[in-house]
N, C-alpha and C. Protein backbone atom coordinates (compact mmCIF):
# COMPACT_ATOMS: atom_id res chain seq x y z
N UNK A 1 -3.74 31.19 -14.16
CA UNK A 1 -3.15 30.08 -14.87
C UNK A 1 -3.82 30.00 -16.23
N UNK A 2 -3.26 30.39 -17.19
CA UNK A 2 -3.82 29.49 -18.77
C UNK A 2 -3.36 28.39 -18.79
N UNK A 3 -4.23 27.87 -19.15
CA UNK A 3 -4.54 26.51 -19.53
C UNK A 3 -4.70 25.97 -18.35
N UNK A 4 -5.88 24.51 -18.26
CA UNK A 4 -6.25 24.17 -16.95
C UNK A 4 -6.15 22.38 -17.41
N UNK A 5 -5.29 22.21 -18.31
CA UNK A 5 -5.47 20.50 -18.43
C UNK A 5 -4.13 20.18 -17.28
N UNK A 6 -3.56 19.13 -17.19
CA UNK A 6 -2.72 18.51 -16.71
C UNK A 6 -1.85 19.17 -15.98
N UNK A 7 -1.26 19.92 -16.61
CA UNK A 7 0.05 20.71 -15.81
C UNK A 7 -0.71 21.90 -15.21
N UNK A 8 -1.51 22.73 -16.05
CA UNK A 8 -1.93 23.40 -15.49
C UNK A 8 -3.24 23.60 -14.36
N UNK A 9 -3.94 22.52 -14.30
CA UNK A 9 -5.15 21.91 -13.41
C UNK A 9 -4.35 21.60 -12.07
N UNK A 10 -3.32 21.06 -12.17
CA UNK A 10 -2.02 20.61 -11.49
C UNK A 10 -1.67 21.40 -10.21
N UNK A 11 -1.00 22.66 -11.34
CA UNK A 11 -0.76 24.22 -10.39
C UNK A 11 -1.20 24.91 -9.97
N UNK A 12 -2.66 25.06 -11.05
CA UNK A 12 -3.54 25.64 -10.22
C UNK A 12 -4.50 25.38 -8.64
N UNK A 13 -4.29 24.29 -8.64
CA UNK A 13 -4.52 23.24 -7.56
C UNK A 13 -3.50 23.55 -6.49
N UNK A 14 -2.28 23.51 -6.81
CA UNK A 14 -1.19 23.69 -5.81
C UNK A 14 -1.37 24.85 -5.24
N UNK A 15 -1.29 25.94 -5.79
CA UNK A 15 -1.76 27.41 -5.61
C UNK A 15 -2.75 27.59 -4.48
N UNK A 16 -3.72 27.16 -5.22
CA UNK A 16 -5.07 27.31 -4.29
C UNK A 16 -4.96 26.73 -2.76
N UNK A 17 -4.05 25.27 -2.88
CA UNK A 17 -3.72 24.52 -1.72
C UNK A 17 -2.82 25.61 -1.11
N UNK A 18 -1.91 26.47 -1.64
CA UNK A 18 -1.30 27.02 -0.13
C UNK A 18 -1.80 28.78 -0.10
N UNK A 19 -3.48 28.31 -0.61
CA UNK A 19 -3.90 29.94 0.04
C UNK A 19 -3.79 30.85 -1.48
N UNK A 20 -3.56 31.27 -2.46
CA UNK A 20 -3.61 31.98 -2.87
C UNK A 20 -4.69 31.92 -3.62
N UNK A 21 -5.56 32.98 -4.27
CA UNK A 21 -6.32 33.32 -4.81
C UNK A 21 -6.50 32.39 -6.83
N UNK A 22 -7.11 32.16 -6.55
CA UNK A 22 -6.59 30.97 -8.25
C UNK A 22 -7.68 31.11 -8.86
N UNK A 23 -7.04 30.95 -10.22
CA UNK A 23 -8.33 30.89 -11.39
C UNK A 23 -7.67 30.30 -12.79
N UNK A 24 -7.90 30.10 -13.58
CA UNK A 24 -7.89 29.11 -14.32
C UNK A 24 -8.55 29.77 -15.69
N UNK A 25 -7.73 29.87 -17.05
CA UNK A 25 -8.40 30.22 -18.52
C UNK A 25 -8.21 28.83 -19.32
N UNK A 26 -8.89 28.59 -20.12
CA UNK A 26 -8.78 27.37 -20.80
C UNK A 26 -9.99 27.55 -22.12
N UNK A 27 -10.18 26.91 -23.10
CA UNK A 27 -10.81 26.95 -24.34
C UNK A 27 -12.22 26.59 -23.67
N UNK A 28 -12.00 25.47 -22.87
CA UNK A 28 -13.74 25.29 -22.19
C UNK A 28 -13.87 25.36 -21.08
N UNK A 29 -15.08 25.61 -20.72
CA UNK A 29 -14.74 25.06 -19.02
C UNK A 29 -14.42 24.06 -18.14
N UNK A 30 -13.48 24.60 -16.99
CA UNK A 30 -13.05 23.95 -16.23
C UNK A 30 -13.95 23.88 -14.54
N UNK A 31 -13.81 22.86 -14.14
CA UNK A 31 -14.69 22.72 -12.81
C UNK A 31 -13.64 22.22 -11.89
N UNK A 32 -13.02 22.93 -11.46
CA UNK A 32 -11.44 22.06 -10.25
C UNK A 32 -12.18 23.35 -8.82
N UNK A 33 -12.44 22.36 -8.11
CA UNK A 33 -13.06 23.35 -6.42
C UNK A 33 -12.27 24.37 -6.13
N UNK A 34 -12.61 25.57 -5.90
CA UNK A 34 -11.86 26.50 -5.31
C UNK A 34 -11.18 27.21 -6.32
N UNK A 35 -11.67 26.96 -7.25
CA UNK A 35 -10.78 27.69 -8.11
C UNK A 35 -11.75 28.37 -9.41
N UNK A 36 -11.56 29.56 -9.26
CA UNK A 36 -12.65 30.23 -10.75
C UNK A 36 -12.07 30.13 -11.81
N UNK A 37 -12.77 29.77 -12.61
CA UNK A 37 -12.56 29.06 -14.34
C UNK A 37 -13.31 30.59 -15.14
N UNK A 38 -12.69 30.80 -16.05
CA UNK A 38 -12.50 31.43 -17.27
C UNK A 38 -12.12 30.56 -18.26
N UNK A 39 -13.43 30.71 -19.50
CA UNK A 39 -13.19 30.26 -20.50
C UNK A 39 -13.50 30.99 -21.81
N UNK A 40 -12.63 30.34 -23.36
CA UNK A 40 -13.31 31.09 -24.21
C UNK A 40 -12.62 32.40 -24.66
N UNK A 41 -12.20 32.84 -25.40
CA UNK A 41 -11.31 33.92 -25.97
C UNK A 41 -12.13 34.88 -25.12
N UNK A 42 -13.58 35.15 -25.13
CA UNK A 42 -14.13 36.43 -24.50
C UNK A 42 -14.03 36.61 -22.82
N UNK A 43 -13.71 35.55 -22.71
CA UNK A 43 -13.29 35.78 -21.08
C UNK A 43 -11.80 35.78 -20.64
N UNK A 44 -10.64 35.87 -21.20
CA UNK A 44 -9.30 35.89 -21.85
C UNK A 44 -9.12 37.25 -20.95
N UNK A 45 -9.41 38.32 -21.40
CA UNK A 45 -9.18 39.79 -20.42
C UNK A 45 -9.69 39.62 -19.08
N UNK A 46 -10.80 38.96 -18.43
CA UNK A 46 -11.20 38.88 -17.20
C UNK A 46 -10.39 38.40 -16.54
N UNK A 47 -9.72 36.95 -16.99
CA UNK A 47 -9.14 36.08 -16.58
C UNK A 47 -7.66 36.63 -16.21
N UNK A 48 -7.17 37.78 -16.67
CA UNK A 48 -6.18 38.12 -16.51
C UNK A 48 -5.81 39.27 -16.20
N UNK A 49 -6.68 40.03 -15.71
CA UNK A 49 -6.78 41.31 -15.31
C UNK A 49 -6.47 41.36 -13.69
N UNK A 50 -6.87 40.80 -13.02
CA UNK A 50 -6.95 41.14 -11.20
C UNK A 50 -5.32 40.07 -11.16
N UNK A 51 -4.56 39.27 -12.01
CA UNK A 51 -4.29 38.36 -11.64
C UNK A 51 -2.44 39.23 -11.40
N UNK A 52 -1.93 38.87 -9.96
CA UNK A 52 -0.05 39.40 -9.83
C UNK A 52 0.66 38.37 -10.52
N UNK A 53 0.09 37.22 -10.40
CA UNK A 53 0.31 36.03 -11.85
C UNK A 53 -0.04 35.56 -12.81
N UNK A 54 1.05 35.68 -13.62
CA UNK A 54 0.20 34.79 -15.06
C UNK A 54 0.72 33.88 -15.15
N UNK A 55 1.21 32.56 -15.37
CA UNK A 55 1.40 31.01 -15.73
C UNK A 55 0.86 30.71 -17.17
N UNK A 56 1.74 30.97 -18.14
CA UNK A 56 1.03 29.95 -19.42
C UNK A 56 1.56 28.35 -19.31
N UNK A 57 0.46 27.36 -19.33
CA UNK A 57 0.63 26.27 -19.34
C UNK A 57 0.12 25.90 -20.35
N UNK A 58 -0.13 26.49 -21.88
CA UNK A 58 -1.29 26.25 -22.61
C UNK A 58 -0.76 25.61 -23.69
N UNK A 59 -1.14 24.26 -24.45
CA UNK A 59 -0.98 23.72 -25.35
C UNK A 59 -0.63 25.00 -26.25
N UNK A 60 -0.32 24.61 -27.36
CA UNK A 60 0.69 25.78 -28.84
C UNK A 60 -0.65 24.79 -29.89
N UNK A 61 -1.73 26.03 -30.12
CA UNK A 61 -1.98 25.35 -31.51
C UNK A 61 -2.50 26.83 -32.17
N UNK A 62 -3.33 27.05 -33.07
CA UNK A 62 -3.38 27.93 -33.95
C UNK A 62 -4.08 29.16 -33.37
N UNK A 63 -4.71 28.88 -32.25
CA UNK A 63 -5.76 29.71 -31.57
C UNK A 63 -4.74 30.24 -30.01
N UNK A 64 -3.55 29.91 -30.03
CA UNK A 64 -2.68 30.06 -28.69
C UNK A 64 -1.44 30.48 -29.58
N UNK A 65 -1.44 30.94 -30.30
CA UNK A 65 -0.03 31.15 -30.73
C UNK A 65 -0.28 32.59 -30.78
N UNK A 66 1.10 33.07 -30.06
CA UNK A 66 1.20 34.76 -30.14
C UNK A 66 0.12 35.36 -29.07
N UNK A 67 -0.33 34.55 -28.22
CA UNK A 67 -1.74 34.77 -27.15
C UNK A 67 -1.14 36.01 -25.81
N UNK A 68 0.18 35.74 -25.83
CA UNK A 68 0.99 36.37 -25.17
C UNK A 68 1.30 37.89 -25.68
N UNK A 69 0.96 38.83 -25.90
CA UNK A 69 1.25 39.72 -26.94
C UNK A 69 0.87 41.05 -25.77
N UNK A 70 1.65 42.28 -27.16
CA UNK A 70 1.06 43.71 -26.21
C UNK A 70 -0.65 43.73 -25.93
N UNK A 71 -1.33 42.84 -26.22
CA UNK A 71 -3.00 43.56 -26.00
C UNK A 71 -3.03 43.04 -24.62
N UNK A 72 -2.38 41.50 -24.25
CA UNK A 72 -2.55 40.92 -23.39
C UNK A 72 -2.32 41.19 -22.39
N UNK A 73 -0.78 41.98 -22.18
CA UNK A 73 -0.06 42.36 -21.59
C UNK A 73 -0.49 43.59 -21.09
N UNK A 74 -1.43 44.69 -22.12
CA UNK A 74 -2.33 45.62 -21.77
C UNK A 74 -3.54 45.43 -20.50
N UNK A 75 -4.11 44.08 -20.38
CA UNK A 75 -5.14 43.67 -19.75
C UNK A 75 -4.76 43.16 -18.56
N UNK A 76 -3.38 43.01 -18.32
CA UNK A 76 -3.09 42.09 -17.24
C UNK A 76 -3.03 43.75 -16.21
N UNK A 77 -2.72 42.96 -14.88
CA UNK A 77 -2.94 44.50 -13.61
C UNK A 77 -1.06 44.83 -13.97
N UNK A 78 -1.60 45.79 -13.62
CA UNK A 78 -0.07 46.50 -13.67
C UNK A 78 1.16 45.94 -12.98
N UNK A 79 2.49 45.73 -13.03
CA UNK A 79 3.12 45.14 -12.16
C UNK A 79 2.81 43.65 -12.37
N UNK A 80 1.82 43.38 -13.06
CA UNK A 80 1.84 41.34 -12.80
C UNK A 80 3.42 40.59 -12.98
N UNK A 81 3.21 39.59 -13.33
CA UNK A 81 4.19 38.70 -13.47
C UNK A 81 4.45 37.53 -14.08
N UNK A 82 5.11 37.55 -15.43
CA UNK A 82 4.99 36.31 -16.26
C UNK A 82 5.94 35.29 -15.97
N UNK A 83 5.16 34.04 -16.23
CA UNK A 83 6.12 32.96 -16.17
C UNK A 83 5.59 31.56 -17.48
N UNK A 84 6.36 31.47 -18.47
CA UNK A 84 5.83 30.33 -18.98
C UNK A 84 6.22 29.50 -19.26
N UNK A 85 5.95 27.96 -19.52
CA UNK A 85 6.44 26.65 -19.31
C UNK A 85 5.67 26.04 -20.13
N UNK A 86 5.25 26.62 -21.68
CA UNK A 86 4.22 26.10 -22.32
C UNK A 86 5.25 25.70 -23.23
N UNK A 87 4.88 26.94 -24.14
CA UNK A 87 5.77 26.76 -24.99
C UNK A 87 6.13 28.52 -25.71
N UNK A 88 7.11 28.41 -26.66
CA UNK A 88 8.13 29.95 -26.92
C UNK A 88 6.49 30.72 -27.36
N UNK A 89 6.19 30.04 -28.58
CA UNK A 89 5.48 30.54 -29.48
C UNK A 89 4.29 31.38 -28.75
N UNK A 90 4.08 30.92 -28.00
CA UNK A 90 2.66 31.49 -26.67
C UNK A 90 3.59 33.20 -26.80
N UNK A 91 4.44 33.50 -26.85
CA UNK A 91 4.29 35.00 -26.72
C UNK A 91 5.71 35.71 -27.74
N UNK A 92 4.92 37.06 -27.86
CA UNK A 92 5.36 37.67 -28.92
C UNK A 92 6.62 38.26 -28.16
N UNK A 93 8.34 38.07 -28.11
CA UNK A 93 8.48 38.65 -27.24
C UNK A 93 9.03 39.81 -27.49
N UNK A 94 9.10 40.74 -28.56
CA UNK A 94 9.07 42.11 -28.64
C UNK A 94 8.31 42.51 -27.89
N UNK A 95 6.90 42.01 -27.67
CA UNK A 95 5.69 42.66 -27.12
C UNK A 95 6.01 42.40 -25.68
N UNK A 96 6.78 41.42 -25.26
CA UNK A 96 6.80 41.12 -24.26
C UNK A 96 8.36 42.20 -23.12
N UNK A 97 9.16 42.52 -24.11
CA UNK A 97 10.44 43.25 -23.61
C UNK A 97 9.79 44.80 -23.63
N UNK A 98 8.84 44.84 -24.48
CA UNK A 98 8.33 46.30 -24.48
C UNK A 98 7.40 46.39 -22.92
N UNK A 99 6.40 45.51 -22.76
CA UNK A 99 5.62 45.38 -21.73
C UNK A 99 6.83 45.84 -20.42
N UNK A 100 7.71 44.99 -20.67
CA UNK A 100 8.61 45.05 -19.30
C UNK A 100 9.61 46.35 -19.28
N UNK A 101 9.87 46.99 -20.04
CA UNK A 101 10.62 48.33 -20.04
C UNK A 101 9.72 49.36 -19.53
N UNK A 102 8.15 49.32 -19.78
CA UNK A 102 7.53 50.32 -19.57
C UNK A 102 6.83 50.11 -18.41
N UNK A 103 7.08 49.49 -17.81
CA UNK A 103 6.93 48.49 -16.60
C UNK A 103 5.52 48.18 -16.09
N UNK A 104 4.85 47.97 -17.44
CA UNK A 104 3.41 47.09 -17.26
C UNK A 104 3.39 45.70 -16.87
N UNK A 105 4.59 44.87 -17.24
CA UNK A 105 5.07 43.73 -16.14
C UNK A 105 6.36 44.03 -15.14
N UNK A 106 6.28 43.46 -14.07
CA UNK A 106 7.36 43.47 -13.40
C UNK A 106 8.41 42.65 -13.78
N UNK A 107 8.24 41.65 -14.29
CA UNK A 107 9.02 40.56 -14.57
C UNK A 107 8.78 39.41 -15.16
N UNK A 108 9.63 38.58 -15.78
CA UNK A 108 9.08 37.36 -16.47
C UNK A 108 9.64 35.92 -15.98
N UNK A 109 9.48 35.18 -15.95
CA UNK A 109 10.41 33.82 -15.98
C UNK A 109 9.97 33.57 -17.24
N UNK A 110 10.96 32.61 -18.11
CA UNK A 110 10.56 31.83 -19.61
C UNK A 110 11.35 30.47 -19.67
N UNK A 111 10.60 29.75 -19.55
CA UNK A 111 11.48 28.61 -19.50
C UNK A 111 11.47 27.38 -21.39
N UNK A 112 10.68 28.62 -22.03
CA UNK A 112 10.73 28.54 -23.39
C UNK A 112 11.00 29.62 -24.58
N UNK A 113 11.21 29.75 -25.34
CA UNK A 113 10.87 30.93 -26.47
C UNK A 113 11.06 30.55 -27.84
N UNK A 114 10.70 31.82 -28.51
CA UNK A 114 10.14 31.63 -30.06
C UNK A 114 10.78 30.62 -31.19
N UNK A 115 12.51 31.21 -30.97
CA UNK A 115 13.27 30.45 -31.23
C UNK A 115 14.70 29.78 -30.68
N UNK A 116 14.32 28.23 -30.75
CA UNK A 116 14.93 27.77 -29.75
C UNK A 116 16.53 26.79 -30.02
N UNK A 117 18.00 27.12 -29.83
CA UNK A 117 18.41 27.48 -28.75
C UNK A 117 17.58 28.99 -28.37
N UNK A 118 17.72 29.75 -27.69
CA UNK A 118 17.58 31.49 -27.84
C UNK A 118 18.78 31.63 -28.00
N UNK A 119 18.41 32.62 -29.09
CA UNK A 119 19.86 33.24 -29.74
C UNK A 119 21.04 33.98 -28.93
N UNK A 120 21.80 33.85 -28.93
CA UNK A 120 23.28 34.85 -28.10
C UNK A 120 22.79 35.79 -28.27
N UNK A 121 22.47 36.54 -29.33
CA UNK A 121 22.23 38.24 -29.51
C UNK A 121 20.50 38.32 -29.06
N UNK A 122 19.97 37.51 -27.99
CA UNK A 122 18.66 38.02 -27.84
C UNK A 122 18.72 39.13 -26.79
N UNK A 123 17.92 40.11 -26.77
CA UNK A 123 18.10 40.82 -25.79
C UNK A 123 17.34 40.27 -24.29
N UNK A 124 16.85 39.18 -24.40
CA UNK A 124 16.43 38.33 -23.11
C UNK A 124 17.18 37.97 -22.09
N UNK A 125 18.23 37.92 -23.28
CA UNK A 125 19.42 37.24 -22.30
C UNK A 125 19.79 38.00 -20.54
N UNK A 126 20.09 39.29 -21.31
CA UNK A 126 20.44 40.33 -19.89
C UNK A 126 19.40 41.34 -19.79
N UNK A 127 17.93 41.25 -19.97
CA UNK A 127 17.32 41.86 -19.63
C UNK A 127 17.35 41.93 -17.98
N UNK A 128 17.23 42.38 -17.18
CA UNK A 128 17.09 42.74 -15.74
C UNK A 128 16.13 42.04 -15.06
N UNK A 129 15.00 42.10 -15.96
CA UNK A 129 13.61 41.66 -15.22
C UNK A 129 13.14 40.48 -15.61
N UNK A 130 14.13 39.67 -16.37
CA UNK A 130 13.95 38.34 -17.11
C UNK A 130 14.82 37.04 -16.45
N UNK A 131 14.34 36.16 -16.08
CA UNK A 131 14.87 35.25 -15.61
C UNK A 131 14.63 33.63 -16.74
N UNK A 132 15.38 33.46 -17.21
CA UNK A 132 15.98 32.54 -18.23
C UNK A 132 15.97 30.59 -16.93
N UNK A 133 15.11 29.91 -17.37
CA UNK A 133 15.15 28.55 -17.28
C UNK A 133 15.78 27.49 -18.29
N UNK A 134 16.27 26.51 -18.10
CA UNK A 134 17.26 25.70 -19.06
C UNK A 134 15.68 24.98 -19.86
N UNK A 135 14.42 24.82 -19.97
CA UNK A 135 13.69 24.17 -20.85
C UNK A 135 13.34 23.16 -19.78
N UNK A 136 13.28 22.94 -18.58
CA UNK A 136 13.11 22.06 -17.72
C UNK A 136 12.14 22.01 -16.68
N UNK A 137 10.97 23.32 -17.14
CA UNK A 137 9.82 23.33 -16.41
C UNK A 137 8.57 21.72 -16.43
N UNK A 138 8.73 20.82 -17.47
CA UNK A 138 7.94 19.70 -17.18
C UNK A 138 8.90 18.95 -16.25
N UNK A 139 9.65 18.78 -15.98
CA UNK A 139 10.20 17.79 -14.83
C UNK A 139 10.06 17.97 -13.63
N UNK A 140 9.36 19.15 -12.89
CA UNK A 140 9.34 19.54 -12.01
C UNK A 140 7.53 19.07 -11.88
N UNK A 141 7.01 18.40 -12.84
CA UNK A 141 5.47 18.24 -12.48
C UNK A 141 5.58 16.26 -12.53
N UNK A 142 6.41 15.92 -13.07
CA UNK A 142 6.90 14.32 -13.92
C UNK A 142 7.68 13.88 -14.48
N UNK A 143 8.48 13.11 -14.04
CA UNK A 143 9.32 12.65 -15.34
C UNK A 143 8.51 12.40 -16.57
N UNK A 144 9.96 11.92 -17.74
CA UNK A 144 9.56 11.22 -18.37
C UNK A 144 9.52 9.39 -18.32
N UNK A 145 10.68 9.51 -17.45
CA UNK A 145 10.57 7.42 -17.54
C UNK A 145 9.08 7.37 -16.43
N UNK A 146 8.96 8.02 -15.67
CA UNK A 146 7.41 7.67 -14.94
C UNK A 146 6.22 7.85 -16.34
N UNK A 147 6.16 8.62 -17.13
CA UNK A 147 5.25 8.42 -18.06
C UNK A 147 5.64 7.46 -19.02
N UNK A 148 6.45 6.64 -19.63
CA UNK A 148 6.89 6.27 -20.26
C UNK A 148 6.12 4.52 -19.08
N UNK A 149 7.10 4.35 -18.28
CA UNK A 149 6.36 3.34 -17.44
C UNK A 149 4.40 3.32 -17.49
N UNK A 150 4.09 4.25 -17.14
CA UNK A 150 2.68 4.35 -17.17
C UNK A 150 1.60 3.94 -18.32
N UNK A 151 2.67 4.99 -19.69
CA UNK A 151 2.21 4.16 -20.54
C UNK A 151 2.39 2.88 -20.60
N UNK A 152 3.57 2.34 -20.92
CA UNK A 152 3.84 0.49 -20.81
C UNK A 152 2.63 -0.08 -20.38
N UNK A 153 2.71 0.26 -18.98
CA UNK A 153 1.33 -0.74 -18.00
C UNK A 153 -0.25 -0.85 -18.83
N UNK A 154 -0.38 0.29 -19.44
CA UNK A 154 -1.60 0.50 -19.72
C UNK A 154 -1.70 -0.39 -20.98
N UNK A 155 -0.54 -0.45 -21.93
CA UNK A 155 -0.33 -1.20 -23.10
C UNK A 155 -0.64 -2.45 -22.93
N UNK A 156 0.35 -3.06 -21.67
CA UNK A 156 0.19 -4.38 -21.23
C UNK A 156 -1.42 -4.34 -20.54
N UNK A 157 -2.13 -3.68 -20.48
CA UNK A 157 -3.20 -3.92 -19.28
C UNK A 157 -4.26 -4.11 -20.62
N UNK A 158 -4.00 -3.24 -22.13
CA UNK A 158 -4.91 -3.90 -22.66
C UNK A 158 -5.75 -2.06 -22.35
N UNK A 159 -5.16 -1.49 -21.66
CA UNK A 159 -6.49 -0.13 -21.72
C UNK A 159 -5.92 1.05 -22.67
N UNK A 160 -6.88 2.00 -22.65
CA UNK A 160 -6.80 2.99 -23.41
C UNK A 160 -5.59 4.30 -23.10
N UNK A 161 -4.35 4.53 -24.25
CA UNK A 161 -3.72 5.27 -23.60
C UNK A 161 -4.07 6.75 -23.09
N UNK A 162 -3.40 7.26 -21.94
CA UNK A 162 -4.25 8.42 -21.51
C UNK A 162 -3.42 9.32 -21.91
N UNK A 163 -1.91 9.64 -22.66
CA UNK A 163 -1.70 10.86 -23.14
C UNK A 163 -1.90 10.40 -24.33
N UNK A 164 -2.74 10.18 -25.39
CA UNK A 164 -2.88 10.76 -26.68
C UNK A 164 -2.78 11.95 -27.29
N UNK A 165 -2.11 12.16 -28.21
CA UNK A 165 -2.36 13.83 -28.97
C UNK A 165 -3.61 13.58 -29.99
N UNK A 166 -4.46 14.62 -30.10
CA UNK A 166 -5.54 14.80 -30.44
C UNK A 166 -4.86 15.32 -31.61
N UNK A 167 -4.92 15.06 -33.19
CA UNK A 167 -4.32 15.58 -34.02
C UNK A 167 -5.45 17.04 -34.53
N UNK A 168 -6.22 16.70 -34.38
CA UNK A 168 -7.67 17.68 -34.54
C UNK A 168 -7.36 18.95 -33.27
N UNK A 169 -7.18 19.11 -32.65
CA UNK A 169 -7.01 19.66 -31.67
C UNK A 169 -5.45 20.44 -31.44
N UNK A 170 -4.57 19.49 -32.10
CA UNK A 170 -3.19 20.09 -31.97
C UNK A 170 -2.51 19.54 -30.66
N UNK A 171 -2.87 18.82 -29.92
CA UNK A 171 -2.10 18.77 -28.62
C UNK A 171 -2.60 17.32 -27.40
């Protein structure tokens, strides 16, 4: 799993709950039980090397953009398997249709990309080993009127809101 905040602390959690092997990359470290944390650009290849899954869940800021690319795709085990629900920009996807022709991935799910509608003439569209989501991978972790409520309460309660975007941070 990249990224280990919310959505991805989330899944990786779920994972681990029905048995599979889990680990977790993120900018710092993460401490969630049962689950090995990788952090830090230099631990980026470890983190993704033994793994038949990859999951980007990772915020989009200047240090995650294009993170998805042929080097990455080089490091992952042969045959892995992409799926991301971050956002487009997380991967290069020339690098990413090349990975999958030469069949260093088996396959992808994308439930985002670079540019968004995706174009009619992308070759994503009918790639074989690509499976296309409508943009609807956060609803499957929360709505929005449940966050939207949550916030409210907290407004009215007088406490501190808990999704802030960190403008320093990007996300």
């Amino acid at each position: 799993m990249l990224g280990a905040g919310r959505i991805g602390g989330w899944a990786a959690k779920l994972f681990a709950d029905l048995g599979y092997d889990t680990a977790v990359w993120s900018r710092h470290q993460k401490t969630l039980p049962g689950i090995q944390s990788y952090f830090g650009r230099a631990q980026l290849a470890d983190a993704l090397t033994l793994r038949d899954y990859v999951i980007c869940s990772l915020p989009l800021t200047g240090d995650t953009r294009g993170i998805l690319n042929s080097s990455a795709f080089g490091k992952m085990k042969r045959g892995a398997y992409l799926v991301n629900v971050a956002r487009g920009a997380h991967v290069k996807e020339a690098d990413l249709i090349r990975a999958l022709d030469e069949d260093q991935l088996s396959g992808a799910c994308l439930d985002v990309f670079q540019r968004e509608p995706l174009e009619a003439s992308s070759p994503l569209w009918n790639h074989p080993k690509v499976t296309i989501t409508p943009h609807v991978a956060s609803f499957w972790v929360d709505s929005g009127i449940d966050q939207a409520a949550d916030l409210c309460g907290q407004v009215a309660r007088g406490e501190p809101l808990s999704n802030k975007i960190d403008l320093e941070l990007g996300y």
